[in-house]
Protein backbone atom coordinates (compact mmCIF):
# COMPACT_ATOMS: atom_id res chain seq x y z
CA UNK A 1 -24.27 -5.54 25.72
CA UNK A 2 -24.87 -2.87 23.37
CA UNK A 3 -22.62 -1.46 20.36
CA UNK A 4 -22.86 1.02 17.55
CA UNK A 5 -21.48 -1.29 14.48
CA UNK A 6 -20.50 1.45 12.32
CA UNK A 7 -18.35 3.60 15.48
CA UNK A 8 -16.70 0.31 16.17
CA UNK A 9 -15.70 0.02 12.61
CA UNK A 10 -14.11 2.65 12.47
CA UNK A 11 -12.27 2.58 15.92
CA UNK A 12 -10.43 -0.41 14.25
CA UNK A 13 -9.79 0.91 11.05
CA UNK A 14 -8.26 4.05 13.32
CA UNK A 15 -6.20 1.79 15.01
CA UNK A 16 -4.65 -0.18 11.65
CA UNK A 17 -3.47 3.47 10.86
CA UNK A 18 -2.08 5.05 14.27
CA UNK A 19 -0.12 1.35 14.47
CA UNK A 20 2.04 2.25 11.66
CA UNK A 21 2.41 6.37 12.11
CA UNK A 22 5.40 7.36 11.37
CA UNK A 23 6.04 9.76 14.78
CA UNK A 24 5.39 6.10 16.84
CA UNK A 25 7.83 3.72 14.69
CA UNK A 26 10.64 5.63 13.47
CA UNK A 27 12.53 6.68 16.14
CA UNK A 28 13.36 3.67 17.79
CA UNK A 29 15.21 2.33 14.65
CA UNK A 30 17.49 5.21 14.27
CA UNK A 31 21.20 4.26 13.69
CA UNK A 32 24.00 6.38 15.37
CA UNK A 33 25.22 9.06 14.34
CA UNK A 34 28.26 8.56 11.87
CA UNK A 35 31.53 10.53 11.50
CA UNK A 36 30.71 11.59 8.27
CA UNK A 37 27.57 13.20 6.72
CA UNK A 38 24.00 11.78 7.09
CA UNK A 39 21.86 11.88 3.98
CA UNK A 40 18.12 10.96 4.18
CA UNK A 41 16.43 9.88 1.01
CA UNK A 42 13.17 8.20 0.02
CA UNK A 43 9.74 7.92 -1.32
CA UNK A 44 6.41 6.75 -0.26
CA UNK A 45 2.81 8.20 1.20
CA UNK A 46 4.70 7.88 4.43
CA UNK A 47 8.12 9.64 3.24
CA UNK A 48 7.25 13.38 4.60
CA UNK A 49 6.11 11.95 7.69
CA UNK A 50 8.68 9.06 8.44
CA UNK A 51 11.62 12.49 7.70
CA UNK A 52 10.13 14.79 9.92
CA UNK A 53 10.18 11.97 12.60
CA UNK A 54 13.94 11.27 11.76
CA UNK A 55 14.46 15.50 12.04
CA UNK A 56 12.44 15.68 15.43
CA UNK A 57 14.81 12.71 16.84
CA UNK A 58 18.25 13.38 15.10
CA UNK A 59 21.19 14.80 17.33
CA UNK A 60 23.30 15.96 14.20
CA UNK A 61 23.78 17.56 10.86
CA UNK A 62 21.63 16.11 8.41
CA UNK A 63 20.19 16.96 4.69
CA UNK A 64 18.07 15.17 2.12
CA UNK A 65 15.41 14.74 -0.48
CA UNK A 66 12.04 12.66 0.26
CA UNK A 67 9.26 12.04 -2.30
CA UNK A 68 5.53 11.97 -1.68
CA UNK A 69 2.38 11.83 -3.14
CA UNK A 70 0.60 14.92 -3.61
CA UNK A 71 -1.27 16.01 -0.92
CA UNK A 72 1.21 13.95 1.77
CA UNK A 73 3.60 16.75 2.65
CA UNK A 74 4.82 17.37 5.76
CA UNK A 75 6.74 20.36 6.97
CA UNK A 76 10.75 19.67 7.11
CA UNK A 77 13.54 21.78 8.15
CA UNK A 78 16.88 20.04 6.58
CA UNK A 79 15.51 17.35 4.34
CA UNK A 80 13.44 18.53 1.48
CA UNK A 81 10.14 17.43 0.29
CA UNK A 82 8.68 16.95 -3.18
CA UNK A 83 5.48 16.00 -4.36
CA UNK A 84 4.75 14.25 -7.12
CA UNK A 85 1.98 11.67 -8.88
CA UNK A 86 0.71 7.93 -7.90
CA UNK A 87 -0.05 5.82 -8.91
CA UNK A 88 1.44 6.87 -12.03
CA UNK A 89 4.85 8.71 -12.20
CA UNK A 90 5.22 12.35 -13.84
CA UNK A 91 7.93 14.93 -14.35
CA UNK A 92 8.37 15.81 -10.60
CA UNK A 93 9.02 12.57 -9.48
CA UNK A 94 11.24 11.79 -12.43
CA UNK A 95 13.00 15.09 -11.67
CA UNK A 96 13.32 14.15 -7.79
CA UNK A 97 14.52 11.00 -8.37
CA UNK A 98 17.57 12.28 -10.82
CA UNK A 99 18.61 14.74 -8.30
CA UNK A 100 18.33 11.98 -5.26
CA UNK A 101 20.57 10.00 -7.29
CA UNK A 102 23.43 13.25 -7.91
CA UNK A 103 22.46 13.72 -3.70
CA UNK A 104 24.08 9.87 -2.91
CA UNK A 105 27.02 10.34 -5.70
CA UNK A 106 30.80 10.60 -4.31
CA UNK A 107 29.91 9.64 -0.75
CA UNK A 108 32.38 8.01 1.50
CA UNK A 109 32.53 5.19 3.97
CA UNK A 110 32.58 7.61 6.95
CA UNK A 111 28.81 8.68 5.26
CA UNK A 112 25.75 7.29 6.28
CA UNK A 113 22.78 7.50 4.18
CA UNK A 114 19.03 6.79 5.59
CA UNK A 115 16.64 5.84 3.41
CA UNK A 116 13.00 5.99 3.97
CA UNK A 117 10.46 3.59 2.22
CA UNK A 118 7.22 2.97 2.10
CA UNK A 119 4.16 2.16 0.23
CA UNK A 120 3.97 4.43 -2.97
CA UNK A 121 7.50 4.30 -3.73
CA UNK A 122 6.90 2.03 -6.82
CA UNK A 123 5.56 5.24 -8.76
CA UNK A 124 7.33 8.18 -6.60
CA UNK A 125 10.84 7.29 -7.03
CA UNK A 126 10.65 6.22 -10.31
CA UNK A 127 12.86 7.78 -13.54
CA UNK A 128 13.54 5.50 -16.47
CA UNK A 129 16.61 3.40 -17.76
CA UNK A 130 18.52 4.84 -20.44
CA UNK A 131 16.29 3.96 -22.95
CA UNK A 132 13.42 4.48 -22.27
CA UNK A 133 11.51 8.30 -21.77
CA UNK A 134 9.01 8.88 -18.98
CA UNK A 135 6.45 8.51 -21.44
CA UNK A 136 6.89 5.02 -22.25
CA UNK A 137 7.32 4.67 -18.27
CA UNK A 138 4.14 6.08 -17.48
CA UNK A 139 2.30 4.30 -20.48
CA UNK A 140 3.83 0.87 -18.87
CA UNK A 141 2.61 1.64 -15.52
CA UNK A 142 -0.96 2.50 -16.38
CA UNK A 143 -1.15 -1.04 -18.42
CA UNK A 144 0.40 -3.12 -15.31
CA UNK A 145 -1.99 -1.37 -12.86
CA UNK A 146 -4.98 -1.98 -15.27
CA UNK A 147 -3.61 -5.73 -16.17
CA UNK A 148 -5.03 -7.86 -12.83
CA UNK A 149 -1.56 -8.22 -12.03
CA UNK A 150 -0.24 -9.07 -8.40
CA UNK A 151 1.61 -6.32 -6.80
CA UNK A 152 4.98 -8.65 -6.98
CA UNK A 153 3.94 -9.46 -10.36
CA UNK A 154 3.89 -5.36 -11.08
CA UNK A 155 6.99 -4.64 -9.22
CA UNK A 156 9.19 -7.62 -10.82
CA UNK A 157 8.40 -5.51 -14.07
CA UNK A 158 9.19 -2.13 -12.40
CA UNK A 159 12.91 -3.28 -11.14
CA UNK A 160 14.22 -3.76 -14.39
CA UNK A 161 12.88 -0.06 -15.75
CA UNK A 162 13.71 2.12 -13.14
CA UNK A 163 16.72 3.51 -12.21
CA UNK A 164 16.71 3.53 -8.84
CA UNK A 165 14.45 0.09 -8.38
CA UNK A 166 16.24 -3.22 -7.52
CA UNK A 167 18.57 -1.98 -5.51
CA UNK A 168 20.19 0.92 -7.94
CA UNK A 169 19.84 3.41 -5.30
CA UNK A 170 22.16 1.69 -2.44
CA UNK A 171 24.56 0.70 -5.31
CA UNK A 172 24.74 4.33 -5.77
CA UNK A 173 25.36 5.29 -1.99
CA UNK A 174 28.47 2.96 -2.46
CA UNK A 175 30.75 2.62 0.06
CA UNK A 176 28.52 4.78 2.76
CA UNK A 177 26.48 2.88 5.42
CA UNK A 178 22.41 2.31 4.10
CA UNK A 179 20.56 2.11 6.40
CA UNK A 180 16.42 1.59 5.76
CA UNK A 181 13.56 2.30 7.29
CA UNK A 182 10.61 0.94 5.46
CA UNK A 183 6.82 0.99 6.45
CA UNK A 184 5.55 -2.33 4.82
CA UNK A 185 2.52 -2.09 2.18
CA UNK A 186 3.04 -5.62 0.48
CA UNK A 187 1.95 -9.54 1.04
CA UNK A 188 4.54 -10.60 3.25
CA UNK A 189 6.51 -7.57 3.84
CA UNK A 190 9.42 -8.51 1.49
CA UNK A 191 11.64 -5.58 1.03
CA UNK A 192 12.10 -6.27 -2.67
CA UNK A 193 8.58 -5.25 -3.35
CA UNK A 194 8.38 -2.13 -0.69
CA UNK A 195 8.96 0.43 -3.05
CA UNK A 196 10.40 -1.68 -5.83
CA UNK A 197 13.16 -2.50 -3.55
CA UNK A 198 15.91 0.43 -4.42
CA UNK A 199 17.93 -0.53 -1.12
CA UNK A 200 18.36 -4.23 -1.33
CA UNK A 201 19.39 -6.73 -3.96
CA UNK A 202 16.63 -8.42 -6.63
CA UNK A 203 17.15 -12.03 -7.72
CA UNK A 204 14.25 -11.64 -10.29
CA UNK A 205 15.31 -11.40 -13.66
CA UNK A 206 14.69 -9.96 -17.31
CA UNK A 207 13.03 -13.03 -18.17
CA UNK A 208 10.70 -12.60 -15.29
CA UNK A 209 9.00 -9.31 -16.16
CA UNK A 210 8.67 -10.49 -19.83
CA UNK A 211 7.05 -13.55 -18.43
CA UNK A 212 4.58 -11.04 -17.06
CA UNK A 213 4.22 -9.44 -19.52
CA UNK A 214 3.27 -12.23 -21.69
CA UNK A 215 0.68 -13.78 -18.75
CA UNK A 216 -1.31 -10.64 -18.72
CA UNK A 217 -1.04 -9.66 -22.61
CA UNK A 218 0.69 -6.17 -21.51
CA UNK A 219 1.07 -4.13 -24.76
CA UNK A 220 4.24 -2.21 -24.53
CA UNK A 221 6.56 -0.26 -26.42
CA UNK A 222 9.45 -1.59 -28.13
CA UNK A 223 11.68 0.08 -26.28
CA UNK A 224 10.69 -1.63 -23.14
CA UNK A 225 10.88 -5.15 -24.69
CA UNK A 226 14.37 -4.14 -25.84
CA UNK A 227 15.47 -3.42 -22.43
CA UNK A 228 14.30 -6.96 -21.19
CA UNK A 229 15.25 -9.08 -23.74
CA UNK A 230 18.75 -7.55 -24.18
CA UNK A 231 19.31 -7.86 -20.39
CA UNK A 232 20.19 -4.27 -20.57
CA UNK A 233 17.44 -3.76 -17.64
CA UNK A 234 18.65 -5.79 -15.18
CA UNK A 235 18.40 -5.46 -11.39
CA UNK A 236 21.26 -5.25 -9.09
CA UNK A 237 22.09 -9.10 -7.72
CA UNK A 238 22.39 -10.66 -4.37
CA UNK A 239 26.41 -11.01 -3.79
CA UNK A 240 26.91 -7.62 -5.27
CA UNK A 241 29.90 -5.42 -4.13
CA UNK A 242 27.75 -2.62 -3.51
CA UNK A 243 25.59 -3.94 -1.25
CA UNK A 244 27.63 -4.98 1.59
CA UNK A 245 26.82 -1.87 4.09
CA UNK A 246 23.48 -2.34 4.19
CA UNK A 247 20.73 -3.03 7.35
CA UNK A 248 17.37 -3.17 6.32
CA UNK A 249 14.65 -2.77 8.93
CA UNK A 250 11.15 -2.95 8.55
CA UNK A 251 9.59 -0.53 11.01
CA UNK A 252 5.36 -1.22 10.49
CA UNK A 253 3.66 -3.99 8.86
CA UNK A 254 0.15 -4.69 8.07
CA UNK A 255 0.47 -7.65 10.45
CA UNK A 256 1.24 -4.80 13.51
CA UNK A 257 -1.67 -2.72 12.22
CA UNK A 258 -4.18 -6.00 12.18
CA UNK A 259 -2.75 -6.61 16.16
CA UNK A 260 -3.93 -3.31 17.03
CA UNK A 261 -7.37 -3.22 15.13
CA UNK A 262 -7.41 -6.99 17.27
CA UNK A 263 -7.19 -5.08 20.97
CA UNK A 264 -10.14 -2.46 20.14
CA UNK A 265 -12.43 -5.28 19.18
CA UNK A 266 -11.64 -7.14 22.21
CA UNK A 267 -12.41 -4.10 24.99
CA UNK A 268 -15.67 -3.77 23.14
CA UNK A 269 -16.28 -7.52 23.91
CA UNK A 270 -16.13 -8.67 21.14
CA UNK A 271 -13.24 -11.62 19.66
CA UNK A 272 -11.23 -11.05 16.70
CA UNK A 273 -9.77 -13.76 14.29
CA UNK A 274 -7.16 -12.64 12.39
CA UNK A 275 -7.40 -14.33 9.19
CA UNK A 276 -4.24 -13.22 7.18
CA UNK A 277 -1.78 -10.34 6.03
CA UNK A 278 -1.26 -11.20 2.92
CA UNK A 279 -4.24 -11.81 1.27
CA UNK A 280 -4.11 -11.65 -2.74
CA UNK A 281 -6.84 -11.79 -4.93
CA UNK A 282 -9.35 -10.11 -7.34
CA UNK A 283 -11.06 -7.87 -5.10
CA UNK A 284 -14.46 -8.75 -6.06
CA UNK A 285 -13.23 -12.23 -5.92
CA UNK A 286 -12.32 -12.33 -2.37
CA UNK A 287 -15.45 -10.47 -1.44
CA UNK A 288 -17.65 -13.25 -2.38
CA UNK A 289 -15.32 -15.81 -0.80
CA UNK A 290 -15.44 -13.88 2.56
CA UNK A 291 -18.75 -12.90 2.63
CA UNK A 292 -19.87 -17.07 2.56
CA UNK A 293 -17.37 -17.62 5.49
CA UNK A 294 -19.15 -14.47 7.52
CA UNK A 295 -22.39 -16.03 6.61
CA UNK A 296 -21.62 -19.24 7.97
CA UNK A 297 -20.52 -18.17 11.09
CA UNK A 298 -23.62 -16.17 11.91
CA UNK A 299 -25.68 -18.80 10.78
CA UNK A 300 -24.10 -21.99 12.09
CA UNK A 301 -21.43 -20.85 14.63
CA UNK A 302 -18.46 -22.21 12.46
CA UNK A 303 -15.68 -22.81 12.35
CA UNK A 304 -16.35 -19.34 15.14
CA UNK A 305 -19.13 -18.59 17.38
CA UNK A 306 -20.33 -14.90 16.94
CA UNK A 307 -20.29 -11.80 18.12
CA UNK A 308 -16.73 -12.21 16.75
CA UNK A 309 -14.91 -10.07 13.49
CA UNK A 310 -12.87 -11.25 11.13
CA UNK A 311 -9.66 -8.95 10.40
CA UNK A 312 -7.58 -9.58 7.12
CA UNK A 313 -4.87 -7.30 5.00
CA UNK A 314 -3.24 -7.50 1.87
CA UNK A 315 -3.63 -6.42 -1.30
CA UNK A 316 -6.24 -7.45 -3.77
CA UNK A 317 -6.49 -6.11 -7.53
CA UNK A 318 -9.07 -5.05 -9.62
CA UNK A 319 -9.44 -6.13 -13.38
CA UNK A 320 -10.79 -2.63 -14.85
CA UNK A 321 -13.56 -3.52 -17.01
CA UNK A 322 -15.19 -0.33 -17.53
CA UNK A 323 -14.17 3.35 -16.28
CA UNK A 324 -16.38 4.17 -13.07
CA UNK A 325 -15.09 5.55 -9.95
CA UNK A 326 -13.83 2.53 -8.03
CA UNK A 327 -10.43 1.00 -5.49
CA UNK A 328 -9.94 -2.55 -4.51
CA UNK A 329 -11.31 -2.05 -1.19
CA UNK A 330 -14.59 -0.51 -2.22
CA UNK A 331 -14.73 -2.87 -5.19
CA UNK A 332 -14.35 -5.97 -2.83
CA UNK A 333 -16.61 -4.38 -0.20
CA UNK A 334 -19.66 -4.10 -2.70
CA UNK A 335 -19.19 -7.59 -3.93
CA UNK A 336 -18.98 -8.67 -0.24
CA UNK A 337 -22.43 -6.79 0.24
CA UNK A 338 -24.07 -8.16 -2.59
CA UNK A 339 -23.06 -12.10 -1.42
CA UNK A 340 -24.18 -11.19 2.27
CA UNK A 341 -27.72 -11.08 0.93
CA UNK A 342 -28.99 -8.24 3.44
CA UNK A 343 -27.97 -10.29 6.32
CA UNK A 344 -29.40 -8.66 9.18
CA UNK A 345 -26.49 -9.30 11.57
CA UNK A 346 -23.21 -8.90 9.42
CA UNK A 347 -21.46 -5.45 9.23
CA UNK A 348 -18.29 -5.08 7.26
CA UNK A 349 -15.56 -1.86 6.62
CA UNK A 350 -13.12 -1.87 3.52
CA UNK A 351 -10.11 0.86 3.38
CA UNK A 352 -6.22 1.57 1.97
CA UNK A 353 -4.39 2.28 5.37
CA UNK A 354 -3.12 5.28 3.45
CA UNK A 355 -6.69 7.34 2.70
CA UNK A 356 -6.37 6.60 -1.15
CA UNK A 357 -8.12 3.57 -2.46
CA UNK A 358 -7.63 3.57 -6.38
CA UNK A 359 -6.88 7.23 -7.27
CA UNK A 360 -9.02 9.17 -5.11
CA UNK A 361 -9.64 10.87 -2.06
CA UNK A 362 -11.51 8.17 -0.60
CA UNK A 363 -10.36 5.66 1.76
CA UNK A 364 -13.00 2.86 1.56
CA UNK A 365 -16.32 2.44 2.84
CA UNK A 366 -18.97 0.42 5.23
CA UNK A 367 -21.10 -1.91 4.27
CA UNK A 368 -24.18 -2.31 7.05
CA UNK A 369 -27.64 -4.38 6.57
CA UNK A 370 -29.35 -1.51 5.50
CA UNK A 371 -27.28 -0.79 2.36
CA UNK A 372 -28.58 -2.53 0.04
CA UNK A 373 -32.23 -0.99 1.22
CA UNK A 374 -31.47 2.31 1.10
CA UNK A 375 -29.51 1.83 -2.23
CA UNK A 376 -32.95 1.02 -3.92
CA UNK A 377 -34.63 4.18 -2.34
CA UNK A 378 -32.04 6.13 -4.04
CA UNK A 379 -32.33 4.26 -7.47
CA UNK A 380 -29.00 2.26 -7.10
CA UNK A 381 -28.29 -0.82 -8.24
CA UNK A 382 -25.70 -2.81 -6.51
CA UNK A 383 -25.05 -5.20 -9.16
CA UNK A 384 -24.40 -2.31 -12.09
CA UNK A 385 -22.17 -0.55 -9.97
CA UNK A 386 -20.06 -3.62 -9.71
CA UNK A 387 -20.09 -4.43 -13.25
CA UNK A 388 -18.97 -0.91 -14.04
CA UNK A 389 -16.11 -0.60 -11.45
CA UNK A 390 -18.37 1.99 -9.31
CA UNK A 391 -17.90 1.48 -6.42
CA UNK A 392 -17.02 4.78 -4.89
CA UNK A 393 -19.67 6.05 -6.60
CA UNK A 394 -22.46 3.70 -4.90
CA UNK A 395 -21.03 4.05 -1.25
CA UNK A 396 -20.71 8.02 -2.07
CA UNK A 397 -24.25 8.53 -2.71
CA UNK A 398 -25.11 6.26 0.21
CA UNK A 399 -23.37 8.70 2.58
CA UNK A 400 -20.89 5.30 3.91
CA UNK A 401 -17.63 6.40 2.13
CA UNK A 402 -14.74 6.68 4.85
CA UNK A 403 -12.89 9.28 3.64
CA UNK A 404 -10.29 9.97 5.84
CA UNK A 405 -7.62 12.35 3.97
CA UNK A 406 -3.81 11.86 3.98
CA UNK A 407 -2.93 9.70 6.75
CA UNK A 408 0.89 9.68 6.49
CA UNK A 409 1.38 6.08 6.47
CA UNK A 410 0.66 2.97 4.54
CA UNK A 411 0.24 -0.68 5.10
CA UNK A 412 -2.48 -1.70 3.02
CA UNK A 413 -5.46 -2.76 2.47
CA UNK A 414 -7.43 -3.28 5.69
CA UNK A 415 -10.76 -5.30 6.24
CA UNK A 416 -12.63 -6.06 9.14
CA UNK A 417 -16.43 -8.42 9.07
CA UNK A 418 -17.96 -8.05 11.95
CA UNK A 419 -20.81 -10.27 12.95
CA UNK A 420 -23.12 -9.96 15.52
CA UNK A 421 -25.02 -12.26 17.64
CA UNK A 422 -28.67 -12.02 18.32
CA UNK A 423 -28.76 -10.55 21.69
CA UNK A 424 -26.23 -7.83 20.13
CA UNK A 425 -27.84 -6.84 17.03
CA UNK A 426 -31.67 -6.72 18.80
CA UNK A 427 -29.84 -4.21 20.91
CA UNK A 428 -27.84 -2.59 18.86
């Protein structure tokens, strides 16, 4: 049996992605039409893509506001689209989010609103308490994302800042119908932390964002602490009035996406082992930790006999220690590479579902036997690049970036190990 590594890579990366497009999943969740008006809001990398489904399949009247990342837009007739900054917010999306909350206001119990989520949301539909400007938003956001900080961790803080976070924006529908549709991004697809959970209730606290705050020595402004430690900030509750018409449905999840990167492997012959969905660490972290497992199964056949890949998701963080050009996935894909040692039989991809890993344009990257060879031709040294959080820079001038553009959706972090046998690599 022969196979070309790198193609096969990618064919499963592919297939993470097409799993959780919005054109496949959307439509079969779509509630009736109501008696009374249907309003679609929501924010996300998947927003423009997950409304233009609901358009293509809706057999009424419908209008709305969606929020996106720049560069995500998709064409709408009815429900309008906005672009606007992520990971950190800016003026659009504070501007969206105001008007999406005058959109819901006075609505009745004949109403039905639709609200589409997915991952992103955190930073698109984000305007701040009374309280606190945008500016002290924004400065918050860019020390959480820097801090190490779990993406539960970040969002626990984000709920009790935001004004539509923590269920504030189905309070606000109140008494229509909410119904959500929400493309999962997040460890264990709990819709509190898809999108900072503005459609369903938050039993996290005031006292739980300062307490991380405190773990990861956040510097904020004083405004912010005054929020939390007055209470002022604090999330809508489970039990609330406002929250009784809603149905929350989540539509993709990474776990979906790993199922489908699962079938490609096996019609190529070779057996995939799904090792987890939720995966949380520090990327670089992880990448050691899963590049001794890969190494151990090549070697010794345990605890699984090769050719075989190993297919994980989550969502790791990066500490940022110095300012190069790297994301989590490239970050733990260059510490992965560095553990394997140049093993001649282990091949490994690293990507954000979405086509963004970190800030830019660049979806991940491939790690192959060769790299760390051809790296030294070029005067590249794996080790630096690491140190100075590089990454995209390394796999750029190595020509193995995947850079993908926009892809609509967004359901993580997605990483696939595969390792060959003998008889496969000498004829690969």
């Amino acid at each position: 049996m022969s196979i070309d590594p790198r193609r096969l890579l990618l064919d499963m990366f592919q297939a993470a992605v097409n799993a959780a497009a919005p054109a496949l999943c959307v439509p079969a969740h779509l509630p009736p039409r109501p008696k009374g008006r249907t309003i679609v809001v929501g924010g996300g990398k998947a927003a423009a893509a997950m409304a233009a489904a609901v358009e293509a399949h809706w057999d009424g009247p419908l209008t709305g506001l969606v929020v996106t990342r720049y560069g995500h837009a998709v064409p709408c007739k009815h429900i309008e689209v906005i672009e606007a900054s992520h990971p950190v917010p800016d003026d659009a999306g504070d501007r969206a989010a105001r008007r999406m909350l005058e959109l819901v206001a006075g609505l009745s119990p004949d109403d039905l609103v639709i609200a589409l989520l997915s991952g992103g949301g955190s930073a698109l539909l984000t305007t701040p308490l009374d309280g606190l400007s945008l500016r002290e938003l924004q400065h918050l956001n860019t020390q959480l994302l820097k801090s190490g900080a779990a993406i539960d961790e970040i969002n626990c803080v984000r709920r009790h800042v935001s004004a539509l976070a923590g269920g504030r924006l189905a309070a606000a529908c109140h008494p229509a119908r909410v119904v959500s549709l929400s493309i999962s991004d997040v460890p264990g697809d709990d819709p509190v932390n898809i999108a900072s959970g503005p459609t369903v209730a938050d039993s996290t606290t005031c006292a739980d964002a300062l307490a991380v705050l405190r773990r990861f020595a956040i510097d904020v402004p004083a405004s912010v602490m005054a929020l939390l430690t007055t209470g002022r900030g604090e999330s809508v509750k489970p039990g609330d009035p406002r929250l009784t018409n809603l149905d929350t449905r989540i539509i993709a999840t990474p776990q979906m996406s790993l199922e489908a990167s699962a079938e490609v492997a096996r019609r190529a012959g070779i057996t995939p082992y799904i090792l987890g969905d939720r995966i949380e660490s520090e990327a670089r972290h992880l990448g050691t930790a899963l590049a001794g497992i890969a190494r151990h199964v090549a070697d010794h056949g345990q605890p699984f006999e090769a050719p075989c890949v190993l297919l994980s998701g989550g969502e790791t963080t990066v500490t940022v220690r110095r300012q190069g050009r790297g994301g989590r996935n490239s970050e733990f894909l260059l510490a992965l590479g560095i553990a394997l040692q140049n093993h001649p039989r282990i091949f490994a991809i690293a990507g954000d579902t979405d086509g963004v890993d970190g800030t830019e344009e660049i979806a991940g990257a491939i790690w192959s036997p060769d790299s760390a060879a051809r790296a030294a031709t070029l005067g590249l040294r794996p080790r630096d690049s690491l140190d100075g959080n590089d990454a995209h820079s390394f796999f750029e001038m190595l020509g193995d970036g995947v850079i993908t553009g926009p892809t609509m959706t967004n359901v993580n972090d997605f990483r696939a190990i595969l390792i060959l046998d003998r008889a496969i690599a000498a004829g690969s």
